[in-house]
C-alpha atoms as a PDB file:
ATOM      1  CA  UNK A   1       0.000   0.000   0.000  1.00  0.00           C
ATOM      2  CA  UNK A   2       2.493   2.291   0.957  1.00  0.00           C
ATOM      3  CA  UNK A   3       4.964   1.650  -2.390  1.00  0.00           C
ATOM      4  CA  UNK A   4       1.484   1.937  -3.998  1.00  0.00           C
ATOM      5  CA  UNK A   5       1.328   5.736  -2.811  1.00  0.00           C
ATOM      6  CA  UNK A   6       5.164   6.458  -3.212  1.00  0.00           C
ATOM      7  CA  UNK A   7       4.463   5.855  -6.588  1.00  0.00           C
ATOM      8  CA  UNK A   8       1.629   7.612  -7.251  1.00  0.00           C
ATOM      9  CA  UNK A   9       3.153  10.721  -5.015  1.00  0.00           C
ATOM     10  CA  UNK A  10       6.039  10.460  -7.549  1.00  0.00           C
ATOM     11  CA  UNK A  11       4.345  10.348 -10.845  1.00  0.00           C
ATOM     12  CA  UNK A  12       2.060  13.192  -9.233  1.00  0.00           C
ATOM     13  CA  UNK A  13       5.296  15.364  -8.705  1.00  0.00           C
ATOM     14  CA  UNK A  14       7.071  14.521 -11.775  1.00  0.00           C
ATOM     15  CA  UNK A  15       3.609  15.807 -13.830  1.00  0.00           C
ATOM     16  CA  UNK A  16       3.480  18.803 -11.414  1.00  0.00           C
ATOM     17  CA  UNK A  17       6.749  19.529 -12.337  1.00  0.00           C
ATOM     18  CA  UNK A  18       6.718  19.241 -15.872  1.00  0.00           C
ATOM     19  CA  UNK A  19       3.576  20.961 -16.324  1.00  0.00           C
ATOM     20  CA  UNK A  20       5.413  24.203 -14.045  1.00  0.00           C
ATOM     21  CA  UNK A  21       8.691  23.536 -16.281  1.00  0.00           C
ATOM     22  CA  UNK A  22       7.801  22.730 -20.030  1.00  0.00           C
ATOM     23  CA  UNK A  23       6.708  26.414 -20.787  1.00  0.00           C
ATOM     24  CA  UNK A  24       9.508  27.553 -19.888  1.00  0.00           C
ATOM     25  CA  UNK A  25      11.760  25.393 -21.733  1.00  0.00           C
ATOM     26  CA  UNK A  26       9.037  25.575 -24.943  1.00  0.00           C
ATOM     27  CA  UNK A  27       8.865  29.480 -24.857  1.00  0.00           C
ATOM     28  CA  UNK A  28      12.275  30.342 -24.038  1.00  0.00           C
END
């Protein structure tokens, strides 16, 4: 359960990050 939720708190971040960083990079 709780690897089940590390996961999904990772993949969660990782899109929340790349959503924050990919205009950036794409408009730069």
């Amino acid at each position: 359960m709780s690897a089940s939720s590390t996961l999904c708190d990772k993949m969660f971040k990782f899109s929340v990050t790349y959503v924050l960083i990919f205009p950036f990079i794409e408009f730069s």
